[in-house]
C-alpha atoms as a PDB file:
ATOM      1  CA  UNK A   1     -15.191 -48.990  39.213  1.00  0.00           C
ATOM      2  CA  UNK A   2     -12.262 -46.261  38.156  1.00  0.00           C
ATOM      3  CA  UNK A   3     -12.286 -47.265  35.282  1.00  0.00           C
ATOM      4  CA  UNK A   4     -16.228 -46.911  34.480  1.00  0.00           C
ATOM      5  CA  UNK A   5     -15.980 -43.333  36.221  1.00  0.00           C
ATOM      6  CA  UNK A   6     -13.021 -42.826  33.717  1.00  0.00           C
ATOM      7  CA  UNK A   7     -14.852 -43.806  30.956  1.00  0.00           C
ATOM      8  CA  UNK A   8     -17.913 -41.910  31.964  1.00  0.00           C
ATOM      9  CA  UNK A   9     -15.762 -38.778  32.615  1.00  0.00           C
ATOM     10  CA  UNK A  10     -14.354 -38.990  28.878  1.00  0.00           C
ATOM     11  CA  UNK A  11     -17.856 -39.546  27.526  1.00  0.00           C
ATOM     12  CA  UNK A  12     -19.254 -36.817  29.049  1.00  0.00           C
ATOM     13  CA  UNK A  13     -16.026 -34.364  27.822  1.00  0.00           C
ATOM     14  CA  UNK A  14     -16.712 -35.898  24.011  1.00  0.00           C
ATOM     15  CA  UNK A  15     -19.922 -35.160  24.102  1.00  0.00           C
ATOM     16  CA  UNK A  16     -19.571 -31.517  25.635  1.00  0.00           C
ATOM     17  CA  UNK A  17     -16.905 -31.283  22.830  1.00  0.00           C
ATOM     18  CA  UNK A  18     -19.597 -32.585  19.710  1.00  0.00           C
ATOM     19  CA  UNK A  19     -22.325 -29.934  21.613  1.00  0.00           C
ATOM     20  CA  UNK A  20     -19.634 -27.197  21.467  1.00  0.00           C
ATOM     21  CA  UNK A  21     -18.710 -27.732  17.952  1.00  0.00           C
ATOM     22  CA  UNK A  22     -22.637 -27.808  16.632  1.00  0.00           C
ATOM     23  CA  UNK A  23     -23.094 -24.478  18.396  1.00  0.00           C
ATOM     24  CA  UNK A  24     -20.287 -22.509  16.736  1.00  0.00           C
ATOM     25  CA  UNK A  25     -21.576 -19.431  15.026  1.00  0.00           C
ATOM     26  CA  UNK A  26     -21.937 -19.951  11.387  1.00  0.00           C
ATOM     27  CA  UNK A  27     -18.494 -18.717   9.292  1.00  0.00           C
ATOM     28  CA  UNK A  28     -19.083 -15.024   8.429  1.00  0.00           C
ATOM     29  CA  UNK A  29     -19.727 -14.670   4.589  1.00  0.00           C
ATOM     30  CA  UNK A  30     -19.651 -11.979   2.482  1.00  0.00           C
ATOM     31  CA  UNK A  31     -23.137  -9.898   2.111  1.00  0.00           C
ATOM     32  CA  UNK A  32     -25.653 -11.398  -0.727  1.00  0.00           C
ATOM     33  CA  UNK A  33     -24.965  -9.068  -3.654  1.00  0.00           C
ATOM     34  CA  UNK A  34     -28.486  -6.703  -5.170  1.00  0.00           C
ATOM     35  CA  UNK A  35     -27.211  -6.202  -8.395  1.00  0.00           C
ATOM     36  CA  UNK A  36     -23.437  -5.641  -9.732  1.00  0.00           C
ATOM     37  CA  UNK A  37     -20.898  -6.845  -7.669  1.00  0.00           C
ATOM     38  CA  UNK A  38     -19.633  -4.386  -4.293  1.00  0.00           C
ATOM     39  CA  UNK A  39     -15.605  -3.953  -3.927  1.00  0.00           C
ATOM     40  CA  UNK A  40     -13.752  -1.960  -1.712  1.00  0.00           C
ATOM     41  CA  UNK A  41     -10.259  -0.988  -2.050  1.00  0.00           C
ATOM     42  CA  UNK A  42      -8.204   0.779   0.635  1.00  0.00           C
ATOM     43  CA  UNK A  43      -6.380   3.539  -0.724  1.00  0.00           C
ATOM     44  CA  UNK A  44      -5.206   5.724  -3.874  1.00  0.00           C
ATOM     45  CA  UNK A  45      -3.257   3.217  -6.066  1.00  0.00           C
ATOM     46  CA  UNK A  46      -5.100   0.339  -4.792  1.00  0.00           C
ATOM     47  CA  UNK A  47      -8.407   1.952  -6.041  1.00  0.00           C
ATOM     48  CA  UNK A  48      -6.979   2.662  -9.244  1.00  0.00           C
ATOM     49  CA  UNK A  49      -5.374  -0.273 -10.059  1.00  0.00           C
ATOM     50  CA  UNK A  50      -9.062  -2.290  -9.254  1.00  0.00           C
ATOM     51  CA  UNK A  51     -10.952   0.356 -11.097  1.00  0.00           C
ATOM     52  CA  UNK A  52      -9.158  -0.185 -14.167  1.00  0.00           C
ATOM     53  CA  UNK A  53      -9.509  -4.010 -13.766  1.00  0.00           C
ATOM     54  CA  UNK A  54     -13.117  -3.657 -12.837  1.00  0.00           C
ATOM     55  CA  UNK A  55     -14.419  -1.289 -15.193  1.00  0.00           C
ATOM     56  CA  UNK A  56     -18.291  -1.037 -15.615  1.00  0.00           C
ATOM     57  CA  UNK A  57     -18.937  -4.717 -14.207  1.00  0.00           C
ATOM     58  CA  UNK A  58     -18.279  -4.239 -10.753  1.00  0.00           C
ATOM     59  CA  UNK A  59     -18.773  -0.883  -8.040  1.00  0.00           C
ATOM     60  CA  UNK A  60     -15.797   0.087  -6.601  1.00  0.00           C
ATOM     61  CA  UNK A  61     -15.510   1.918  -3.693  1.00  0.00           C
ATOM     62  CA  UNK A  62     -12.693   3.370  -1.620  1.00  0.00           C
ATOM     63  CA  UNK A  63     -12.321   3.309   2.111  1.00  0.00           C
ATOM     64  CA  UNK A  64     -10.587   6.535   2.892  1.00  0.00           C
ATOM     65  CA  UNK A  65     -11.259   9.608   2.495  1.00  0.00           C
ATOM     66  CA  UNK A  66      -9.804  12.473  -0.316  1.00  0.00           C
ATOM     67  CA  UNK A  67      -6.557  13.511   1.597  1.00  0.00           C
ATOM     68  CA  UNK A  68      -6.223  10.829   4.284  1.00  0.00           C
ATOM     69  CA  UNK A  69      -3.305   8.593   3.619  1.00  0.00           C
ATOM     70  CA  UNK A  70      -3.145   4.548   5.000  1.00  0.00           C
ATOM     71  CA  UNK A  71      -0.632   5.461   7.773  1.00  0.00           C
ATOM     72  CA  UNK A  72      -2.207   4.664  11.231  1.00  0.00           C
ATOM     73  CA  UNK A  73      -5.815   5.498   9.655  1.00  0.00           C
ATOM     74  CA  UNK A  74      -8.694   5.043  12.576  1.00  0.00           C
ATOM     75  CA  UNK A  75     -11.445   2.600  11.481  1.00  0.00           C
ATOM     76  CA  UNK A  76     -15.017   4.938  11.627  1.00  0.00           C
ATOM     77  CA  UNK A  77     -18.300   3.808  12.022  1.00  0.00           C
ATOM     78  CA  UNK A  78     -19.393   4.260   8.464  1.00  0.00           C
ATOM     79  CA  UNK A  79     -16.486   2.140   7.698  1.00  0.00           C
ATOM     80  CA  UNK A  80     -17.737  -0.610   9.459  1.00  0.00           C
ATOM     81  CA  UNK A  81     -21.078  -0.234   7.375  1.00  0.00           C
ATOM     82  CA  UNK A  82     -19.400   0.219   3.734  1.00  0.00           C
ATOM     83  CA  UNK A  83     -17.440  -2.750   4.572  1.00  0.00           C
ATOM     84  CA  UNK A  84     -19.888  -5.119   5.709  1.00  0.00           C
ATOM     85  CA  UNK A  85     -22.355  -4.794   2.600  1.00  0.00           C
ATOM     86  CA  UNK A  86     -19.674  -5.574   0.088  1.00  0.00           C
ATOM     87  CA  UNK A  87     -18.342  -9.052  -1.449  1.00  0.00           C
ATOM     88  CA  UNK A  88     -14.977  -7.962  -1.872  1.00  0.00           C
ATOM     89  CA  UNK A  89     -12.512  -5.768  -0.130  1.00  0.00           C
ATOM     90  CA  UNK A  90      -8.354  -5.344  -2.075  1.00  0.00           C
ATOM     91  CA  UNK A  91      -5.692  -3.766  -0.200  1.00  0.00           C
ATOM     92  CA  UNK A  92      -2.062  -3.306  -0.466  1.00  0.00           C
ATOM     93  CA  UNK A  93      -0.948  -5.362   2.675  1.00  0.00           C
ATOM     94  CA  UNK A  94       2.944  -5.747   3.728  1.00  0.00           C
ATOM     95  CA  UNK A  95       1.640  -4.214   7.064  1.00  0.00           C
ATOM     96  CA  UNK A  96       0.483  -0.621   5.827  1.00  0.00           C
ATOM     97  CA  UNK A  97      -3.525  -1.001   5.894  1.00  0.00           C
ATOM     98  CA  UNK A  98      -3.006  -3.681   9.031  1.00  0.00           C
ATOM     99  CA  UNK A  99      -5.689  -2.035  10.775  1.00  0.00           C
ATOM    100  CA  UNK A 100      -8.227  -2.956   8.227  1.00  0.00           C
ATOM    101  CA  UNK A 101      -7.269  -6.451   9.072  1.00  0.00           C
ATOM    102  CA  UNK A 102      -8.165  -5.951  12.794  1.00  0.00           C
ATOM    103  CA  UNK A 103     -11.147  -4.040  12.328  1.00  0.00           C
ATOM    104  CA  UNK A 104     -12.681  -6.528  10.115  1.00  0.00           C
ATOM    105  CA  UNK A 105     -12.302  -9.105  13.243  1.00  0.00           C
ATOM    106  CA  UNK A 106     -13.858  -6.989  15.592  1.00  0.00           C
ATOM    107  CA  UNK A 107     -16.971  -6.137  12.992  1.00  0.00           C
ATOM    108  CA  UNK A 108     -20.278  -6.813  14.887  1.00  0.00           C
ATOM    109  CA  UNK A 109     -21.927  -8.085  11.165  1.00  0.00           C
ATOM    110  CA  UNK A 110     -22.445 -11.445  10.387  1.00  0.00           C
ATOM    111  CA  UNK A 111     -21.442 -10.137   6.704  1.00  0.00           C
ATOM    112  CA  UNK A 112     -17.938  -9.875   6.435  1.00  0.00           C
ATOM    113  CA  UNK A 113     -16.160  -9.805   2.900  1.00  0.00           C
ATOM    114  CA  UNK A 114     -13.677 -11.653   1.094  1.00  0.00           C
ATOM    115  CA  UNK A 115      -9.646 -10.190   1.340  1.00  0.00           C
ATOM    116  CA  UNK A 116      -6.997 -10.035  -1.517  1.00  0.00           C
ATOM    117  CA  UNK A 117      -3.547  -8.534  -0.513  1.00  0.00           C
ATOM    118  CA  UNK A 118      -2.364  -6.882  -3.472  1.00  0.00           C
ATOM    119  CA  UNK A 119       1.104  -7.745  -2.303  1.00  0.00           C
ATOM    120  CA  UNK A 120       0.838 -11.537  -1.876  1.00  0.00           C
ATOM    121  CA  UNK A 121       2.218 -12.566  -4.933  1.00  0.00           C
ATOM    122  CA  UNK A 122       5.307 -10.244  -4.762  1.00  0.00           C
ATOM    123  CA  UNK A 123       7.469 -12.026  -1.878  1.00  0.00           C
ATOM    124  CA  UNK A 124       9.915 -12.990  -4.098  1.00  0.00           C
ATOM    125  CA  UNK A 125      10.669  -9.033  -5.469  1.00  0.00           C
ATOM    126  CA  UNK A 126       9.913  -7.381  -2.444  1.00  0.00           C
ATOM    127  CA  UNK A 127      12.556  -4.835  -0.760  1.00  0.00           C
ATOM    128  CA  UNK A 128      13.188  -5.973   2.995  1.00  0.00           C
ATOM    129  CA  UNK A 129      13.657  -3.615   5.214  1.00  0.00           C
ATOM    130  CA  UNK A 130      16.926  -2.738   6.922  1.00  0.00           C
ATOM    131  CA  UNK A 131      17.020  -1.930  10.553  1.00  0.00           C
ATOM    132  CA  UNK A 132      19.628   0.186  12.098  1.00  0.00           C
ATOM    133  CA  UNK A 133      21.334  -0.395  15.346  1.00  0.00           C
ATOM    134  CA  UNK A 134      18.353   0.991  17.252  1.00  0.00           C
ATOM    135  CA  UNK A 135      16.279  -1.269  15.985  1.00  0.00           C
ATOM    136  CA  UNK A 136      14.378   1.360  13.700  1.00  0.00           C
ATOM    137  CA  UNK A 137      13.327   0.641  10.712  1.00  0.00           C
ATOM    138  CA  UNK A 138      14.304   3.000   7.363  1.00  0.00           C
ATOM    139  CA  UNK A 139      10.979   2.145   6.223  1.00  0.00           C
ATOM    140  CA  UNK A 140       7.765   4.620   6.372  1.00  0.00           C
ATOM    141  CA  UNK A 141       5.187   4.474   8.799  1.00  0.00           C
ATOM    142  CA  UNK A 142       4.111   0.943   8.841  1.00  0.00           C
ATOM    143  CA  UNK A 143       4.857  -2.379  10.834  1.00  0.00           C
ATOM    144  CA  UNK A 144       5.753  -5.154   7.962  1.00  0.00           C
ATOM    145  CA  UNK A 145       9.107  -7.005   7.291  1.00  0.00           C
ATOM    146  CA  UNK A 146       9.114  -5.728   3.867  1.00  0.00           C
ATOM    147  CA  UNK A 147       8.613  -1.869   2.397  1.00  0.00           C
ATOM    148  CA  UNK A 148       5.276  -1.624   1.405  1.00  0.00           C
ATOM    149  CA  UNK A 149       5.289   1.311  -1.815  1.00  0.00           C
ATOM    150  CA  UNK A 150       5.368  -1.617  -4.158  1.00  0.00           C
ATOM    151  CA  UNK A 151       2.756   0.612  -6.427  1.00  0.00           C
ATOM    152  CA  UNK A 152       5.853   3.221  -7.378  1.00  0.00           C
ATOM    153  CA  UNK A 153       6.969   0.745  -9.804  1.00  0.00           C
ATOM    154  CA  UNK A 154       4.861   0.117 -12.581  1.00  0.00           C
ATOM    155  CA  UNK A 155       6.157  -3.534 -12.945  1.00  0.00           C
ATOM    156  CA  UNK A 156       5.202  -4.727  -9.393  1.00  0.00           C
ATOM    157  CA  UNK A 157       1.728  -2.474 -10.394  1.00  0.00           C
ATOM    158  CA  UNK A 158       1.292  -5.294 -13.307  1.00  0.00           C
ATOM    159  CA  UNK A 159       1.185  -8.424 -10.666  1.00  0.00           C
ATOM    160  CA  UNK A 160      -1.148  -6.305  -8.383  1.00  0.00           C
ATOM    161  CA  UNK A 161      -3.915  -6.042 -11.408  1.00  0.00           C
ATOM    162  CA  UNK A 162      -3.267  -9.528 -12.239  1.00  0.00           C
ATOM    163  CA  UNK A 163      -4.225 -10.803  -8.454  1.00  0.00           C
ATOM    164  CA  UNK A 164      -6.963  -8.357  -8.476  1.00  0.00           C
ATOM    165  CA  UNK A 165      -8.374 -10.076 -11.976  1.00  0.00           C
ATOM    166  CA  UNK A 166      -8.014 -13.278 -10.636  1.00  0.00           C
ATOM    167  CA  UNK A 167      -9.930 -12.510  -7.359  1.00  0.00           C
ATOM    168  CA  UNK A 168     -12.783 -10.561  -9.592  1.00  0.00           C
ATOM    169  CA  UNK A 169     -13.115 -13.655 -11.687  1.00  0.00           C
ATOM    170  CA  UNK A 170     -13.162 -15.929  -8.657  1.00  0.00           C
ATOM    171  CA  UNK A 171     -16.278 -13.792  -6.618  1.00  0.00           C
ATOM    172  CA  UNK A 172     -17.859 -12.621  -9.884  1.00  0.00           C
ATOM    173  CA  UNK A 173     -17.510 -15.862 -12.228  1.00  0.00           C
ATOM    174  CA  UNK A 174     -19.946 -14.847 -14.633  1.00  0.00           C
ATOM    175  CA  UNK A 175     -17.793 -11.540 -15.644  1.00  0.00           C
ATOM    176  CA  UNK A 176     -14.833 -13.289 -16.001  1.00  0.00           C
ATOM    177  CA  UNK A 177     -14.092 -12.748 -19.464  1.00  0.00           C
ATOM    178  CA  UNK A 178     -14.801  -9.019 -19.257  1.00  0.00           C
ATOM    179  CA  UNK A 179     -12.625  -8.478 -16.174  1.00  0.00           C
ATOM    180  CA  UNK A 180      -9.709  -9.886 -17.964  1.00  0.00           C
ATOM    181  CA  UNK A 181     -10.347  -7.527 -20.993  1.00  0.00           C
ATOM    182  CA  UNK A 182     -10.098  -5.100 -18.672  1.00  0.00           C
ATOM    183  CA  UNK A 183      -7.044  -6.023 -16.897  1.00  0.00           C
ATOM    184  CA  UNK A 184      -5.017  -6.881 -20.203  1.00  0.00           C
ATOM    185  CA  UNK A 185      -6.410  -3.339 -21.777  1.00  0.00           C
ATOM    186  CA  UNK A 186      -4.757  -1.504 -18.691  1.00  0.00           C
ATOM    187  CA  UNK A 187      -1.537  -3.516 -18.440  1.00  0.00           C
ATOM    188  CA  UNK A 188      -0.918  -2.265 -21.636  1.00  0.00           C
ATOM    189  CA  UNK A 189      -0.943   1.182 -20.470  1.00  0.00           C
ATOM    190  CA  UNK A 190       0.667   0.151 -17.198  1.00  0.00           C
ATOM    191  CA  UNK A 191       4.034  -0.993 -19.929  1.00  0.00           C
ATOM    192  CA  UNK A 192       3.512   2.208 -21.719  1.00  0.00           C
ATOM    193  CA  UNK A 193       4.180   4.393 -18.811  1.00  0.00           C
ATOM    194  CA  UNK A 194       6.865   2.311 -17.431  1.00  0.00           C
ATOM    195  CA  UNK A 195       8.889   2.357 -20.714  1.00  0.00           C
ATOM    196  CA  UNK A 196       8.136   6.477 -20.950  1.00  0.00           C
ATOM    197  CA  UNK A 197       9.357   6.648 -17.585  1.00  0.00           C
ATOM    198  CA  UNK A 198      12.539   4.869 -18.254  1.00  0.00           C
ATOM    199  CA  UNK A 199      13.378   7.028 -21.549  1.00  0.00           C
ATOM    200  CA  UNK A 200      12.509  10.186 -19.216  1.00  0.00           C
ATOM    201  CA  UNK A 201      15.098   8.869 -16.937  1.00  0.00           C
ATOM    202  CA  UNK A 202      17.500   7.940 -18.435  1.00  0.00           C
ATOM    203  CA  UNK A 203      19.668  11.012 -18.276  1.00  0.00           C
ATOM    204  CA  UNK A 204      19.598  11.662 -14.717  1.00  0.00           C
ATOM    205  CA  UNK A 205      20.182   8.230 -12.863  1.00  0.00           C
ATOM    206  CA  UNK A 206      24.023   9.979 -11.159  1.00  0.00           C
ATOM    207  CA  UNK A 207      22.089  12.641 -10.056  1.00  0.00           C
ATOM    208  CA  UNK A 208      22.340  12.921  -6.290  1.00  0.00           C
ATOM    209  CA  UNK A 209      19.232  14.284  -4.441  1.00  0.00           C
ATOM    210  CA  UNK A 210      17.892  14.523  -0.426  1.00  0.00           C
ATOM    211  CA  UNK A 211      13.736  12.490   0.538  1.00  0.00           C
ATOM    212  CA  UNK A 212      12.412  13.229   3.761  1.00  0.00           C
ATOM    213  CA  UNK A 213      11.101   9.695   4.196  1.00  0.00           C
ATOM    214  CA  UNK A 214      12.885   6.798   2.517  1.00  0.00           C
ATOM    215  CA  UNK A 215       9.243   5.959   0.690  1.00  0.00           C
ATOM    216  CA  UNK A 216      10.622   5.416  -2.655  1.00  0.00           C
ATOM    217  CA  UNK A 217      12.915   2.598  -2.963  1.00  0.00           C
ATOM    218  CA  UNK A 218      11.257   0.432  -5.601  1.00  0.00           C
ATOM    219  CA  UNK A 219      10.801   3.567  -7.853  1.00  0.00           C
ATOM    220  CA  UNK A 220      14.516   4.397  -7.100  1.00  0.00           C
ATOM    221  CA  UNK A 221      15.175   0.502  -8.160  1.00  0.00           C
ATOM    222  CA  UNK A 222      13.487  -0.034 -11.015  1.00  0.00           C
ATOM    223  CA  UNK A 223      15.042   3.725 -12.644  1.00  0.00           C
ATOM    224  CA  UNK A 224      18.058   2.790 -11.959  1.00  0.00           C
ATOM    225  CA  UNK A 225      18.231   6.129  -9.679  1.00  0.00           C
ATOM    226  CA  UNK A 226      20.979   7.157  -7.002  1.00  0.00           C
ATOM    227  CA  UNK A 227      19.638   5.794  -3.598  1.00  0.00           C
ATOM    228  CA  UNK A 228      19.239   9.362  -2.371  1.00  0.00           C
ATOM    229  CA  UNK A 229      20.064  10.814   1.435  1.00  0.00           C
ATOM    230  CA  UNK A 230      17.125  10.208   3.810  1.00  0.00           C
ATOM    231  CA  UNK A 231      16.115  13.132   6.770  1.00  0.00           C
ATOM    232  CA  UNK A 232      13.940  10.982   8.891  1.00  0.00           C
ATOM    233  CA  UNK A 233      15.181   7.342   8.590  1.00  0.00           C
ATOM    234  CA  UNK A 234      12.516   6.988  11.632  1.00  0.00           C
ATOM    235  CA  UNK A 235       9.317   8.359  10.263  1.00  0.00           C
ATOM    236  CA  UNK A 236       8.162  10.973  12.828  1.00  0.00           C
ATOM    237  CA  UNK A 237      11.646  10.813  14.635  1.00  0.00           C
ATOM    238  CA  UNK A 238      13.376  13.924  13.871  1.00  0.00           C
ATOM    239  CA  UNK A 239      17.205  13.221  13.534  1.00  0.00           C
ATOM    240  CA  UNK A 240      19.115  13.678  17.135  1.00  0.00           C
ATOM    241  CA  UNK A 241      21.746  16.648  16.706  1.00  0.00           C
ATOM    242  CA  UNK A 242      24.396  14.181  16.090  1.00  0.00           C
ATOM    243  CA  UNK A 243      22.469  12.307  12.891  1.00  0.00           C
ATOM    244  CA  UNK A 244      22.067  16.162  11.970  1.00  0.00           C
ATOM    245  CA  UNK A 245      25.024  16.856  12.013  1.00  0.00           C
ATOM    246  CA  UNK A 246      26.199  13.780   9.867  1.00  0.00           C
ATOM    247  CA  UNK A 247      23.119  14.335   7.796  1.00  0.00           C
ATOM    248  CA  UNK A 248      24.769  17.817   6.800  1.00  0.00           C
ATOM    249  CA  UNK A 249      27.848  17.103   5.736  1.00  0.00           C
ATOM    250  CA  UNK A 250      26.679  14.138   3.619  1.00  0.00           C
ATOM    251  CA  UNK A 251      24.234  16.814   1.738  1.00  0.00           C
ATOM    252  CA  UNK A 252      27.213  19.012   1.222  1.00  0.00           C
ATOM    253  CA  UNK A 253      29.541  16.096   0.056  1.00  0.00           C
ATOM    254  CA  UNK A 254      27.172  14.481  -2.624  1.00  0.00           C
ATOM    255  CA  UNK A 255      26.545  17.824  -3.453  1.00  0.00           C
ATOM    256  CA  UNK A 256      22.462  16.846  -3.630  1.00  0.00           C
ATOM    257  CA  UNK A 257      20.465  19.334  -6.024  1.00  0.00           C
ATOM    258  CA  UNK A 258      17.516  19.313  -4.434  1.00  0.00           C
ATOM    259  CA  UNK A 259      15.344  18.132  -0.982  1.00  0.00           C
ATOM    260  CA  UNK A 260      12.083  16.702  -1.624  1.00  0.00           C
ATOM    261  CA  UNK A 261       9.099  16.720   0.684  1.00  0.00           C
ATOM    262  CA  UNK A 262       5.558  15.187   0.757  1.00  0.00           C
ATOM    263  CA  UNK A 263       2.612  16.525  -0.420  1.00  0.00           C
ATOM    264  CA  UNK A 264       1.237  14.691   2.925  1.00  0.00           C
ATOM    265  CA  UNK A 265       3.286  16.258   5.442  1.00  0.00           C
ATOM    266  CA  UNK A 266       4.530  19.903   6.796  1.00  0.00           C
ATOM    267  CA  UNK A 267       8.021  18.835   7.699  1.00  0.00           C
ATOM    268  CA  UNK A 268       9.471  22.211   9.215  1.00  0.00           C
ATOM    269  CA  UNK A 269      12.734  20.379   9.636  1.00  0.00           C
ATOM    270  CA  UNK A 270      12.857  20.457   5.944  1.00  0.00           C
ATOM    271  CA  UNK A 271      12.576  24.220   5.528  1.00  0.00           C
ATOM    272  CA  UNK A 272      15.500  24.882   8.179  1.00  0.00           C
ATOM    273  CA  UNK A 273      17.653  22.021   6.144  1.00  0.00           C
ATOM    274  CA  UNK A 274      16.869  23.947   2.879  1.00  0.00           C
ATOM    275  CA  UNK A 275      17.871  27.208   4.718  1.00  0.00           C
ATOM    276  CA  UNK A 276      20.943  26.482   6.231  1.00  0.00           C
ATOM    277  CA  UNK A 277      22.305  24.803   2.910  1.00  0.00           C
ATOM    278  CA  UNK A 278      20.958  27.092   0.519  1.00  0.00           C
ATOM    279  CA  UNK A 279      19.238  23.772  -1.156  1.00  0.00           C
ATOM    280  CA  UNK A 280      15.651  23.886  -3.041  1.00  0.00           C
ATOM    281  CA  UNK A 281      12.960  22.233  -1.776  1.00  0.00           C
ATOM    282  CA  UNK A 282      10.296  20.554  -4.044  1.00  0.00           C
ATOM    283  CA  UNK A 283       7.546  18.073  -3.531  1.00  0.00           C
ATOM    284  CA  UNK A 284       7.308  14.235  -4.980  1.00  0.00           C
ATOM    285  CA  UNK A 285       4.337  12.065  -4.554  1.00  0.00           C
ATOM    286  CA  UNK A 286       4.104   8.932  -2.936  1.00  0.00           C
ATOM    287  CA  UNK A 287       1.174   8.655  -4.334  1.00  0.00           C
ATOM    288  CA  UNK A 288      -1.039   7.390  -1.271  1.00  0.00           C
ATOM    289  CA  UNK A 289      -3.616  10.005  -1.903  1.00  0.00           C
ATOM    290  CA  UNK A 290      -4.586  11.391  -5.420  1.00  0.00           C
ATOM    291  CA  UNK A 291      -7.678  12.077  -7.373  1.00  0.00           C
ATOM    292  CA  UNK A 292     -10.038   8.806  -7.466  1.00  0.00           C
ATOM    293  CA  UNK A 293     -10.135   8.804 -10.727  1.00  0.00           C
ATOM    294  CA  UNK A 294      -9.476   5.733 -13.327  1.00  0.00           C
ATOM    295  CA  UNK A 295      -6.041   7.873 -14.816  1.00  0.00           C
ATOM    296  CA  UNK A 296      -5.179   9.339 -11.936  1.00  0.00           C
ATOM    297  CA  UNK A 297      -2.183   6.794 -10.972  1.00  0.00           C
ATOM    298  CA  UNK A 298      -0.475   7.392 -14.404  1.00  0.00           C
ATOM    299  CA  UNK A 299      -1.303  11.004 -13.927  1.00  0.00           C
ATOM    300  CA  UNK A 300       0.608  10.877 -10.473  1.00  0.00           C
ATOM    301  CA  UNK A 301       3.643   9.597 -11.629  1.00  0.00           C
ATOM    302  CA  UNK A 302       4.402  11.677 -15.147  1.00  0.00           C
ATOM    303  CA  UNK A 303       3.935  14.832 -12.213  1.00  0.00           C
ATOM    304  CA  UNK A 304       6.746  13.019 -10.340  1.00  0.00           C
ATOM    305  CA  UNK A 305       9.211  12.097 -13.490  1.00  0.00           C
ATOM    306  CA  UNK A 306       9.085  15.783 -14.589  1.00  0.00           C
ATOM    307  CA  UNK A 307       9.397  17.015 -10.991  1.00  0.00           C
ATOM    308  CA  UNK A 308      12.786  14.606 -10.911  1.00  0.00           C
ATOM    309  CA  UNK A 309      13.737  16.288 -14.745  1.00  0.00           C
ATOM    310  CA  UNK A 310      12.909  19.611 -13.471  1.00  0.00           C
ATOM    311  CA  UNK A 311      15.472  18.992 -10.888  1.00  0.00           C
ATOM    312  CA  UNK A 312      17.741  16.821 -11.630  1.00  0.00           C
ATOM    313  CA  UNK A 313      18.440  17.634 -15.133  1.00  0.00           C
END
């Protein structure tokens, strides 16, 4: 008798288990495409980079607005609606646009789209970051294991175009050829830059200088630069009076030219730094905002090489 009741009871949990798995909600897909295909990219140099590779065969359209950088962004409700009606969205990962991630999950459509990290095939020449005794990080606003400004080298920008060709080919088969016209065309230019930047550089990689955020460490590694003296090693953490204090007497030892601030943020700890040391202040890009415009990446960083020769020199 137990054992009929036993094999009743498991009969009736299978079958619970087959009715729960029929009713599942279908997998969300990406939204039918009316005409060319729909991508959206998160920020500046991810934009860029899938503009060029797109070209006239697909829309691209960025998330954020002119100005707002990927740091801590707040998912709107027109996001949710630009989002949901395209087949593709590209953005940098290694933790900085995270909250795309989670927004996507929460997204009431039934239309959600396909996800390349520009970063995923990088692991291998990524810069981890190093965490201090606190247990801060010497990154720059974001969450990941790994610094995520991967775009400030062109060489790490060439394996970002060729993921975002190979996940243009695979939603928009028929345009395949074109894309990778496209992507080959601006790798080309990608090499250019990189090699001008290099022979622009060349003459300055002792120099000693002072960031405000430690945002450009695979610039600084591909140059060959002098890893430079950070202010805020914990973005948004000014320096206690004791790091200050250590933090001016470095600057006066390496006898750093110049202090260099962010287009993005009014650091007034800079301006008392500059003050009390009698050092310049100038800006250099970390290019998370910028003109959306095809160019404007290249544009972006020839500003910063002859900001650095301005100087440096």
């Amino acid at each position: 008798m137990k054992r009929n009741v036993s094999m009743t009871l498991a009969g009736l949990v299978i079958a619970a288990l087959v009715f729960l798995c029929g009713c599942k909600p279908p997998a969300a897909e990406p939204a039918p495409r009316q005409g060319k295909l729909k991508v959206v990219t998160t920020f500046f140099p991810v934009y860029c980079f899938t503009a060029n590779v797109a070209g006239d065969l697909a829309d691209v359209e960025n998330l954020l607005p002119p100005g707002q950088g990927p740091h801590g962004y707040t998912f709107v409700p027109s996001n949710a609606r630009t989002v949901s009606s395209a087949q593709l969205i590209v953005m940098n990962g290694a933790g900085l646009d995270d909250w795309l991630k989670t927004s996507l999950r929460n997204l009431a459509s039934k239309h959600k789209p396909n996800i390349l990290e520009m970063t995923a095939d990088m692991a291998d020449r990524m810069i981890e970051i190093v965490h201090d005794d606190h247990g801060h990080d010497h990154g720059h606003h974001h969450h990941g294991a790994h610094d995520p400004h991967v775009w400030l080298d062109p060489q790490m920008a060439t394996i970002a175009v060729d993921s975002i060709c190979t996940a243009l080919q695979k939603a928009d088969p028929k345009n395949a050829e074109g894309y990778k016209r496209n992507a080959e065309a601006y790798k080309e230019r990608l090499k250019t830059l990189d090699a001008e930047i290099a022979k622009n550089l060349e003459n300055i990689k002792k120099a000693r200088f002072v960031t405000f955020h430690n945002a450009f460490p695979y610039f600084i590694r591909r140059y060959g630069l002098t890893q430079p003296l950070v202010v805020e090693d914990t973005p948004d953490v000014s320096p206690s009076p004791k790091q200050q204090q250590k933090l001016y007497e470095s600057i006066r030892e390496s006898k750093a030219r110049v202090l260099f601030t962010e287009p993005q943020f009014v650091a007034k700890l800079a301006d008392r730094i500059s003050k009390d040391l009698n050092i310049p202040l100038a800006e250099l890009d970390p290019l998370e905002t910028g003109i959306l415009e095809p160019n404007a990446y290249e544009e972006a960083m020839r500003k910063n090489v002859r900001t650095l020769q301005k100087h440096l020199k």
